[in-house]
Structures are given as structure tokens and as C-alpha cells.
Protein backbone atom coordinates (compact mmCIF):
# COMPACT_ATOMS: atom_id res chain seq x y z
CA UNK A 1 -45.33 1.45 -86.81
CA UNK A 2 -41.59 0.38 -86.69
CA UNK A 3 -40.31 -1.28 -83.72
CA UNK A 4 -37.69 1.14 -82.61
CA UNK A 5 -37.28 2.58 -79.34
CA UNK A 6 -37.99 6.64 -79.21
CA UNK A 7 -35.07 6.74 -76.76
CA UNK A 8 -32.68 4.31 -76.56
CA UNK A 9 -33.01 3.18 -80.16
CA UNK A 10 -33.11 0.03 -79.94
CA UNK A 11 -34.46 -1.83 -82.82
CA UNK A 12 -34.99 -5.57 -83.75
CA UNK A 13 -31.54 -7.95 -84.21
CA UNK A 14 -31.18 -10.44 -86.83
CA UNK A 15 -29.22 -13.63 -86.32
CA UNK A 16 -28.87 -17.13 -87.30
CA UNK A 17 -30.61 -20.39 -85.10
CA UNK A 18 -28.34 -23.64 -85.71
CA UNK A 19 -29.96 -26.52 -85.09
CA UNK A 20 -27.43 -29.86 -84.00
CA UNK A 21 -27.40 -33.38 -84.12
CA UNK A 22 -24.98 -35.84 -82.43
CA UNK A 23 -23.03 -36.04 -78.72
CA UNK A 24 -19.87 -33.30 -78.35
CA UNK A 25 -16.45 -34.73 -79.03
CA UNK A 26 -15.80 -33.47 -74.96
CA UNK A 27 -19.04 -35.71 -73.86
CA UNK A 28 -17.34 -38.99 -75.45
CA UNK A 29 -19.32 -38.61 -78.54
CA UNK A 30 -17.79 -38.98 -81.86
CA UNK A 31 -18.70 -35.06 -82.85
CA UNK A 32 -21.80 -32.81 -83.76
CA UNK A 33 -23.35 -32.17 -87.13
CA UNK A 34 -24.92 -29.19 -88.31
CA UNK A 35 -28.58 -30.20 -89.82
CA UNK A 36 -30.14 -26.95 -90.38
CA UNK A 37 -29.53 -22.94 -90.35
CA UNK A 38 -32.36 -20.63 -90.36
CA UNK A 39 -32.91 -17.17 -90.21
CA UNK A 40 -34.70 -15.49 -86.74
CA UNK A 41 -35.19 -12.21 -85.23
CA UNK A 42 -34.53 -10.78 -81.46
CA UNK A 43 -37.21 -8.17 -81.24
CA UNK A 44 -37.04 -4.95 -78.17
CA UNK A 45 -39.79 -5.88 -75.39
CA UNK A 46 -41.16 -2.44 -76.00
CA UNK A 47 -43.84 -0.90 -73.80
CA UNK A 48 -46.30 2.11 -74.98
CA UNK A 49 -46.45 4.56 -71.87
CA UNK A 50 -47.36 8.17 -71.21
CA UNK A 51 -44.79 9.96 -69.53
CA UNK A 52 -44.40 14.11 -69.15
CA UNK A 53 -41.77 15.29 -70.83
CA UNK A 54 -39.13 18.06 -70.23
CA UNK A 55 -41.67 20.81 -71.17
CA UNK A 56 -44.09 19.34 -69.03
CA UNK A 57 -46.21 18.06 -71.83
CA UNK A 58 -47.63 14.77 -71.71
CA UNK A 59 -47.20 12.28 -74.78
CA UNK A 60 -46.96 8.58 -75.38
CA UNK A 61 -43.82 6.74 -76.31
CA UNK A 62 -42.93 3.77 -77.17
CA UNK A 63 -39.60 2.57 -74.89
CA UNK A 64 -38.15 -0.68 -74.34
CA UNK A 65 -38.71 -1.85 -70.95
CA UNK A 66 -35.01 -1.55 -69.57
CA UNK A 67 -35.77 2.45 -69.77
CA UNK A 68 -38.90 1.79 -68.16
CA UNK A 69 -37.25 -0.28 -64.95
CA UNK A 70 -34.34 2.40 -65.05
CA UNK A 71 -37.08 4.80 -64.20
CA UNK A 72 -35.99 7.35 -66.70
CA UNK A 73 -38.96 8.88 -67.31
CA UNK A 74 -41.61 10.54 -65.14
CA UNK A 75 -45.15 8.62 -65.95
CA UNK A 76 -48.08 10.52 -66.36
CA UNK A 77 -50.31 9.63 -63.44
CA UNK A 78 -53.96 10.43 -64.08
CA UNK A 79 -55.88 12.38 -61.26
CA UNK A 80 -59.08 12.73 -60.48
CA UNK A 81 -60.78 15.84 -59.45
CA UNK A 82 -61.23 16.62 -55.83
CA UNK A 83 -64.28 16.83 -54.38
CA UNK A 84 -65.04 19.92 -52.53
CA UNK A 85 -68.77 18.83 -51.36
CA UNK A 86 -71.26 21.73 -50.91
């Protein structure tokens, strides 16, 4: 299952971590060196909940949880029958 939003579309970022060695120029040092580069990923904090939809159907998605504090959706809230006694 890909790691893509259903609604906002956001999907994992790719990026570079730098890794430095030495004391800034501005901080009185004599200057930084770059000692390694490597490759890392920024993935969506996504959240599987069950939410009814515009046709009043009830499904599971998989949103990031931005949507989720926005309160975009309208969760599905499971009831239990009432009872009526005798």
C-alpha cells in the first residue's frame, strides 16, 4: 500500500542529510567541512480512519493527520443498540 494521502495527496519527500565537522567562520572558528551526504526520506504521519462520506457511506481512508486535526471529515462513530427492556 503506497503512502499517499487519499485527500490531500501528500506523499513521501526525498532530500539530502549533510553531516558537518568544524566551528562556523561567525563562531570564531576557522570554517566547516562537509564529511558526509546521504540520502533520507520525510514520510506523511498518515492515520487510517473511518469517516462517512458525502453519500453517507462509511469507508476507511488513509489521511495525513493535518486533515484529521482540520476536522475535515465526519468520523464514523460506532453505536450501540438501545435497549428497550421488556
Amino acid at each position: 500500500m503506497s503512502r499517499v494521502c487519499d485527500y490531500s495527496g501528500k506523499r513521501p519527500q526525498v532530500g539530502k542529510r549533510v553531516v558537518r565537522r568544524g566551528k562556523a567562520k561567525r563562531e570564531g572558528g576557522i570554517g566547516q567541512n562537509v564529511t558526509g551526504i546521504s540520502k533520507r526520506r520525510w514520510k506523511p504521519n498518515l492515520q487510517k480512519i473511518r469517516i462517512v462520506d458525502e453519500n453517507g457511506r462509511v469507508r476507511t481512508v488513509r489521511v495525513c493527520a493535518r486533515y484529521i486535526k482540520a476536522g475535515k471529515f465526519t468520523k464514523y462513530v460506532k453505536t450501540r443498540p438501545q435497549n428497550t427492556g421488556k
